[in-house]
PDB file of N, CA and C in Angstrom:
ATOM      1  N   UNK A   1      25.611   0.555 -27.629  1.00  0.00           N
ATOM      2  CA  UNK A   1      24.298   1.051 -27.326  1.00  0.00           C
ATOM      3  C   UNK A   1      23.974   0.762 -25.854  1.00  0.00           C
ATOM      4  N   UNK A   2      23.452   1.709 -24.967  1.00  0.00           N
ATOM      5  CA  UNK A   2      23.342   1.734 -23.815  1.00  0.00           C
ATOM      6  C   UNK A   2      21.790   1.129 -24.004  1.00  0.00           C
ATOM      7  N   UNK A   3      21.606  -0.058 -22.742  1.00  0.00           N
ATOM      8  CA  UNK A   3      20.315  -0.390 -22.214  1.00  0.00           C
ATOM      9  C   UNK A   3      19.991   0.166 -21.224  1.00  0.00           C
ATOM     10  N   UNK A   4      18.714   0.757 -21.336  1.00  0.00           N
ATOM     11  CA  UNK A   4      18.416   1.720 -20.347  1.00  0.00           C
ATOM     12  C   UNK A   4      16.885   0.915 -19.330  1.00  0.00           C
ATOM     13  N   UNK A   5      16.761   0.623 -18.631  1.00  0.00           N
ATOM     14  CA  UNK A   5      15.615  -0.081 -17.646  1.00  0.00           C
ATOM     15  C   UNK A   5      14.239   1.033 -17.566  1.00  0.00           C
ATOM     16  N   UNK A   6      13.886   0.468 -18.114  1.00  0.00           N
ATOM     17  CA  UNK A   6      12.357   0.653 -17.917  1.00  0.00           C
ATOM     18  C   UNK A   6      11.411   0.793 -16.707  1.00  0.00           C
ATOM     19  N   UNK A   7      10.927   2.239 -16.431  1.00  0.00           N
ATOM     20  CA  UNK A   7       9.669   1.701 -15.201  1.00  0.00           C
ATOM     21  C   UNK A   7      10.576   2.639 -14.172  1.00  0.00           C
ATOM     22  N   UNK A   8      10.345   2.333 -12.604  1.00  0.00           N
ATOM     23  CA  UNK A   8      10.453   2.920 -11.106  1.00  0.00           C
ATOM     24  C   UNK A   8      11.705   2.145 -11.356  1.00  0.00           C
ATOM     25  N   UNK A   9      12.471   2.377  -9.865  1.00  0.00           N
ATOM     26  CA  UNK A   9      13.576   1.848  -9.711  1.00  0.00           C
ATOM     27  C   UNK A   9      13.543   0.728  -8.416  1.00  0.00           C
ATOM     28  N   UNK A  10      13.809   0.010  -8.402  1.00  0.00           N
ATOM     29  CA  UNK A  10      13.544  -1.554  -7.423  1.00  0.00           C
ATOM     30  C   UNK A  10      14.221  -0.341  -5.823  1.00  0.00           C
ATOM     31  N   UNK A  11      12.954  -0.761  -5.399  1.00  0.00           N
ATOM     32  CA  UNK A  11      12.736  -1.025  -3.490  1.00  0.00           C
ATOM     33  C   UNK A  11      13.839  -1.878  -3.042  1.00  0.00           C
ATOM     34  N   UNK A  12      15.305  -1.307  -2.748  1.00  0.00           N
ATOM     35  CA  UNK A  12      16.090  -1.632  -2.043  1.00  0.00           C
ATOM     36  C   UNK A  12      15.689  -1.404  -0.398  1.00  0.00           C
ATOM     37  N   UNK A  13      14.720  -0.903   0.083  1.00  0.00           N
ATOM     38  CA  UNK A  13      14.204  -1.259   1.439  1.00  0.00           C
ATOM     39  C   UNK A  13      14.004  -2.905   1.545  1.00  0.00           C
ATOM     40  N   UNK A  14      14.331  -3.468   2.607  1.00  0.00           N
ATOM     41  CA  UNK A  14      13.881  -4.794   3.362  1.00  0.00           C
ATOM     42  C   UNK A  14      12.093  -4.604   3.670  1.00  0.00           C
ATOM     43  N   UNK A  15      11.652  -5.793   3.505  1.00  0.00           N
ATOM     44  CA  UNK A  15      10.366  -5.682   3.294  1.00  0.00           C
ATOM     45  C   UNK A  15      10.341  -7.106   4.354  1.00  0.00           C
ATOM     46  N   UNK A  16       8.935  -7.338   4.776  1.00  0.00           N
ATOM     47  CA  UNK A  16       8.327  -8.264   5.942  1.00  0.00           C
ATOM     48  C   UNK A  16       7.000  -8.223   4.971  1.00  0.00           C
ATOM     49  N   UNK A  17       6.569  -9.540   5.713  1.00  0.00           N
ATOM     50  CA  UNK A  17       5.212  -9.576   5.632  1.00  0.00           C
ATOM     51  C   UNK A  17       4.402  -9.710   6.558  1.00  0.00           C
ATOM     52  N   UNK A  18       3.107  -9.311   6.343  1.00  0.00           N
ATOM     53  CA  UNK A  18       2.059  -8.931   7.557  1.00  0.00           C
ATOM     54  C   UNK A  18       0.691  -9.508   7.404  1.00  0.00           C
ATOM     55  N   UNK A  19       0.873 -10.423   7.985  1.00  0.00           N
ATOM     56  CA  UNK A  19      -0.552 -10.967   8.094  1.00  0.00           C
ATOM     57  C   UNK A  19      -1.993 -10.382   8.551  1.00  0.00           C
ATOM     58  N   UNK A  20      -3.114 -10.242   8.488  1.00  0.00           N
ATOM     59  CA  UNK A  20      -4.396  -9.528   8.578  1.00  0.00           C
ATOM     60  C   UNK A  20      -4.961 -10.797   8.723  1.00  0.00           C
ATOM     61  N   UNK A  21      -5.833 -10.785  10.313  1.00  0.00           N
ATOM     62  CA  UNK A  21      -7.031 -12.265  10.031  1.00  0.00           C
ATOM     63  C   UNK A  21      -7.925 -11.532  11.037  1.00  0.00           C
ATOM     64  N   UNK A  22      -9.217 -12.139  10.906  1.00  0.00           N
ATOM     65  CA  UNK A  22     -10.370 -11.369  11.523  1.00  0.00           C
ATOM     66  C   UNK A  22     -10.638 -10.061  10.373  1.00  0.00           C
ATOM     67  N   UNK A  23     -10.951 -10.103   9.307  1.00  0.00           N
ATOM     68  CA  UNK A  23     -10.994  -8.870   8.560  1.00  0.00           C
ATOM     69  C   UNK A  23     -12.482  -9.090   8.333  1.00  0.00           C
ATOM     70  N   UNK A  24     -13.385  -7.995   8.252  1.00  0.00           N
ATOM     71  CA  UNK A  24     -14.743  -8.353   8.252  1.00  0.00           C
ATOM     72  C   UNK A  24     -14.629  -8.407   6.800  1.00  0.00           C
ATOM     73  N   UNK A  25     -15.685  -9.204   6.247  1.00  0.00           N
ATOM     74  CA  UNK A  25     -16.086  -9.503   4.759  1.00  0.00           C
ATOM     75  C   UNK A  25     -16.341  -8.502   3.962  1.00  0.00           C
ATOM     76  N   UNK A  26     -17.085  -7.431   4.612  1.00  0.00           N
ATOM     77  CA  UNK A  26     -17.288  -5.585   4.034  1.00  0.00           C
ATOM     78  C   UNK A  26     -16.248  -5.045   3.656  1.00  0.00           C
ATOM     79  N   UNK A  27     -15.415  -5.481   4.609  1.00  0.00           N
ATOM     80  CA  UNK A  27     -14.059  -4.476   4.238  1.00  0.00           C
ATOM     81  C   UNK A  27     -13.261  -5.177   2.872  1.00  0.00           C
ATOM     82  N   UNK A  28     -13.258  -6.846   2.927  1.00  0.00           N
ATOM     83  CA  UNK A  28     -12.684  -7.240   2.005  1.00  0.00           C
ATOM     84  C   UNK A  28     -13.528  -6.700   0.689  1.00  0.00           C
ATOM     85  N   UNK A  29     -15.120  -6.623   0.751  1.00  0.00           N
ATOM     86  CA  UNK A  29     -15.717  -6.339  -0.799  1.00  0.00           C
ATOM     87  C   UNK A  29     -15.174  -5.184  -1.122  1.00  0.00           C
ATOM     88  N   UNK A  30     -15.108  -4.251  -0.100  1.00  0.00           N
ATOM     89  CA  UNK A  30     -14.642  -2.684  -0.516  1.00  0.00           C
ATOM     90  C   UNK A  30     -13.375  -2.680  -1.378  1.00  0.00           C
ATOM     91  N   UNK A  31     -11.954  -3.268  -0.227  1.00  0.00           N
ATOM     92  CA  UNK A  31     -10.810  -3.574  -1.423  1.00  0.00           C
ATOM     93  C   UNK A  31     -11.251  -4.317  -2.654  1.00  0.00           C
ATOM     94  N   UNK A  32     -12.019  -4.971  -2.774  1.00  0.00           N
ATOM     95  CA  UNK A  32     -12.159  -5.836  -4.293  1.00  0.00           C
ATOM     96  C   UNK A  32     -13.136  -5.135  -4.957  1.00  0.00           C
ATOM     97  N   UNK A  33     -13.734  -4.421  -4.494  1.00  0.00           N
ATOM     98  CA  UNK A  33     -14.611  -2.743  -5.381  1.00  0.00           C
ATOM     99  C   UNK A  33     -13.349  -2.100  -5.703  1.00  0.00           C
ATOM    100  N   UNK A  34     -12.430  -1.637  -5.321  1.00  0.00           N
ATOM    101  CA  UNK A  34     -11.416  -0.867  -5.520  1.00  0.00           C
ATOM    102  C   UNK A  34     -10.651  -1.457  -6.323  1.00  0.00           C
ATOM    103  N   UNK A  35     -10.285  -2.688  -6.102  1.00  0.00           N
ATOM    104  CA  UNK A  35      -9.406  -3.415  -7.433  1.00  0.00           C
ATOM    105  C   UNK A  35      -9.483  -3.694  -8.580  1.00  0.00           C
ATOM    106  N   UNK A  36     -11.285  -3.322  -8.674  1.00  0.00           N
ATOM    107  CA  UNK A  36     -12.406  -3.495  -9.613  1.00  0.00           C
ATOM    108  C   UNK A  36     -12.078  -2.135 -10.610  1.00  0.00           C
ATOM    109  N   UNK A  37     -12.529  -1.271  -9.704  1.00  0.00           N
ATOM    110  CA  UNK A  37     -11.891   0.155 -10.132  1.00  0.00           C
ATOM    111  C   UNK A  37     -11.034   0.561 -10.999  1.00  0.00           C
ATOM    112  N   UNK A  38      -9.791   0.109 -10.585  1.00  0.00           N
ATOM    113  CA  UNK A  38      -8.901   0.147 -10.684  1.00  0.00           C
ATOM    114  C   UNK A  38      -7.659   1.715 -10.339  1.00  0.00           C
ATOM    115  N   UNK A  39      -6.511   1.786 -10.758  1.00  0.00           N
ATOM    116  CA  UNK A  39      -6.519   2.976 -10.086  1.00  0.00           C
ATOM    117  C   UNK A  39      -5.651   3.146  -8.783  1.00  0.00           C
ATOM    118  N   UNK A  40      -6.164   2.224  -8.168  1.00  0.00           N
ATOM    119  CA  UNK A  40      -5.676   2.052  -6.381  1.00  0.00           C
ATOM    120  C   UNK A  40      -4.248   0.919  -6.151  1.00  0.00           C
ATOM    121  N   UNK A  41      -4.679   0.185  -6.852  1.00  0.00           N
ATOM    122  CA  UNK A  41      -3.331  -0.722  -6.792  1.00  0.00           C
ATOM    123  C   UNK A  41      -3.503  -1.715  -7.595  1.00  0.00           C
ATOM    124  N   UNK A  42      -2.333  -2.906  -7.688  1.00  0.00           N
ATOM    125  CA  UNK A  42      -2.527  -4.071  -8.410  1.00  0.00           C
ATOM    126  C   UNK A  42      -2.965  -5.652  -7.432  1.00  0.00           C
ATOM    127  N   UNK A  43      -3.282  -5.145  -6.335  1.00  0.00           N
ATOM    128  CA  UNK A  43      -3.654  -6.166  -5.470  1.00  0.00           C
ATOM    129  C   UNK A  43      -4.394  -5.353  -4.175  1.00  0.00           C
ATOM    130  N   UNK A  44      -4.982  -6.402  -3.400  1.00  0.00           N
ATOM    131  CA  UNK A  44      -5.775  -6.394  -2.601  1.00  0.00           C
ATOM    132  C   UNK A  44      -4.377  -6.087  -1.203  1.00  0.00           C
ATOM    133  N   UNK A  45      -3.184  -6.456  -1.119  1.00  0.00           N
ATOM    134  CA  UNK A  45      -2.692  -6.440  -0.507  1.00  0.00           C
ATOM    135  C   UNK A  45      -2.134  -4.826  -0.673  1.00  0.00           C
ATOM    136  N   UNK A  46      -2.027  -4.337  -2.328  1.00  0.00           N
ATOM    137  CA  UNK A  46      -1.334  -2.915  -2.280  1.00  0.00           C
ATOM    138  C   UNK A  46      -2.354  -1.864  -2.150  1.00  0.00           C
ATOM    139  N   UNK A  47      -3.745  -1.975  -2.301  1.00  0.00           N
ATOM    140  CA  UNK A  47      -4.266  -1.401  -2.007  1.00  0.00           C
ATOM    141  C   UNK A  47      -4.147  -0.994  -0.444  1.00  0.00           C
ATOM    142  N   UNK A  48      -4.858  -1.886   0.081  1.00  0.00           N
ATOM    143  CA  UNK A  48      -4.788  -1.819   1.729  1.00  0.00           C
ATOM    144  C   UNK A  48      -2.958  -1.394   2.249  1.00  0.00           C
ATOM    145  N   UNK A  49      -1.849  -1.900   1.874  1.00  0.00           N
ATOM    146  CA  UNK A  49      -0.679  -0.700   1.622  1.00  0.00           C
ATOM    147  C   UNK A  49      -1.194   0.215   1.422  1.00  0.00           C
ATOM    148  N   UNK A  50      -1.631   0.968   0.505  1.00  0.00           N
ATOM    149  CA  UNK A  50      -1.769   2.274  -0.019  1.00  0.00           C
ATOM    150  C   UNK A  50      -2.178   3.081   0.905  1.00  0.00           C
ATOM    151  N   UNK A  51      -4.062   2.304   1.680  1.00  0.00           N
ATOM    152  CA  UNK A  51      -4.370   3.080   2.847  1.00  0.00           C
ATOM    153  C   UNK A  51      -3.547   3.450   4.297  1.00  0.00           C
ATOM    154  N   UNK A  52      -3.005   2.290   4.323  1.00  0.00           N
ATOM    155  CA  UNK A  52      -2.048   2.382   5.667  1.00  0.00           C
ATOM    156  C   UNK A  52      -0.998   3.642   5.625  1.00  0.00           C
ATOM    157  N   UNK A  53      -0.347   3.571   4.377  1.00  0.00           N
ATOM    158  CA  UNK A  53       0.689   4.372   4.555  1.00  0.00           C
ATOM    159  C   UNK A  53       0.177   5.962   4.717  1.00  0.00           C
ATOM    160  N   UNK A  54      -1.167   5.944   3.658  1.00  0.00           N
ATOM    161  CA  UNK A  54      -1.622   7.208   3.565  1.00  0.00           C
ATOM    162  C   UNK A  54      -2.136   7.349   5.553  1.00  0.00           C
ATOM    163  N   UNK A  55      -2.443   6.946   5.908  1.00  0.00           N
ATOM    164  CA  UNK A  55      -3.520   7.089   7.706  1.00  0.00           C
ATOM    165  C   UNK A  55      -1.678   7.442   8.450  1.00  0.00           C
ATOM    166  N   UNK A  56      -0.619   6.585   8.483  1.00  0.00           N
ATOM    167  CA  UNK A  56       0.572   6.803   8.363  1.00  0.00           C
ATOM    168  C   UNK A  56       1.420   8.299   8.215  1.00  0.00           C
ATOM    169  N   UNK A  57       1.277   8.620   7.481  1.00  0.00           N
ATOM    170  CA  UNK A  57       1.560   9.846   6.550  1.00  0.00           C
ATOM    171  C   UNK A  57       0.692  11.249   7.054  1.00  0.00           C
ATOM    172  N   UNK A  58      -0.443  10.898   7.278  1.00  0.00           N
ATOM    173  CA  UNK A  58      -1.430  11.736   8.344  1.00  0.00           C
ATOM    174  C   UNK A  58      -0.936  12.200   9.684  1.00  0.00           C
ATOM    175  N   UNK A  59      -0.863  10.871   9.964  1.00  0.00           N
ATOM    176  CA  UNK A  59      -0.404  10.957  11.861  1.00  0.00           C
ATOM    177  C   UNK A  59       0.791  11.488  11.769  1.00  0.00           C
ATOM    178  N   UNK A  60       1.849  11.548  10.950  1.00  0.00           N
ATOM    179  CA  UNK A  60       2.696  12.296  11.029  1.00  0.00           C
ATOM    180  C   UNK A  60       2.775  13.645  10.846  1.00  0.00           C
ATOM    181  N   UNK A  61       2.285  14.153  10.046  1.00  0.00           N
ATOM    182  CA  UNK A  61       1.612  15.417   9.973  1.00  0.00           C
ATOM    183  C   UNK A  61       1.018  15.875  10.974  1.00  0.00           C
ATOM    184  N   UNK A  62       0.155  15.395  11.581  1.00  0.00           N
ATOM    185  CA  UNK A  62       0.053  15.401  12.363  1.00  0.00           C
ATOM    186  C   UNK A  62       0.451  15.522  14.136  1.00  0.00           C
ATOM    187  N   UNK A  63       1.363  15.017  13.554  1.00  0.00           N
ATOM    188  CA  UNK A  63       2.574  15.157  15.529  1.00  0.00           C
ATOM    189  C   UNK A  63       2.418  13.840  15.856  1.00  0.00           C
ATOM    190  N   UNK A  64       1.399  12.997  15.928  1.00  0.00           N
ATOM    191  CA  UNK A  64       1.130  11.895  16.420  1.00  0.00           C
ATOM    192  C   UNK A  64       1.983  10.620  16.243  1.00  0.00           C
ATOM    193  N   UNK A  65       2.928  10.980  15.045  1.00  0.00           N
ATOM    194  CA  UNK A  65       3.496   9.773  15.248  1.00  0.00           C
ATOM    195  C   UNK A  65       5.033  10.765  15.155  1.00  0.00           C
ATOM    196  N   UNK A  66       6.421   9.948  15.683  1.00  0.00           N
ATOM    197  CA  UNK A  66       7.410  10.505  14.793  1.00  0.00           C
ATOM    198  C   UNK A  66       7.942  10.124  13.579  1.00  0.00           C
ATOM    199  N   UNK A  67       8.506  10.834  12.835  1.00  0.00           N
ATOM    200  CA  UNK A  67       9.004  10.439  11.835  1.00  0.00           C
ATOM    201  C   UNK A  67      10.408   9.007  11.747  1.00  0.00           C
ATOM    202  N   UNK A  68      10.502   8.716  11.012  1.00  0.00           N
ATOM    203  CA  UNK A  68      11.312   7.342  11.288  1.00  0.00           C
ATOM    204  C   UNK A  68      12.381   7.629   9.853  1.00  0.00           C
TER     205      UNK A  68
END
């Protein structure tokens, strides 16, 4: 019997982490309205991922950035 894996398939990309300080307090309630929500992500960190890539994803469309 074949086991078959469940779910997405694991992010073989290399990943970093990125620190954020100076974040105004508004912006943090907004992500934690959104996490509230739900919907947007499973953290405060994938949310704010989510926006980046989407503003990201824009500018490329855009011309503004190149593609990578």
């Amino acid at each position: 019997m074949n086991k078959r894996k469940k779910g997405r398939p694991r992010n073989e990309e290399e990943t970093t982490t990125l620190e954020v300080t100076g974040t105004e307090r508004k912006l943090v309630a907004y992500l934690e309205d959104l996490y509230k929500m739900q919907g947007f992500g499973n953290s405060l960190s994938a949310i704010a991922r989510g926006f980046i890539w989407k503003e990201v994803n824009r500018l490329i469309e855009a011309g503004r950035l190149r593609q990578r």
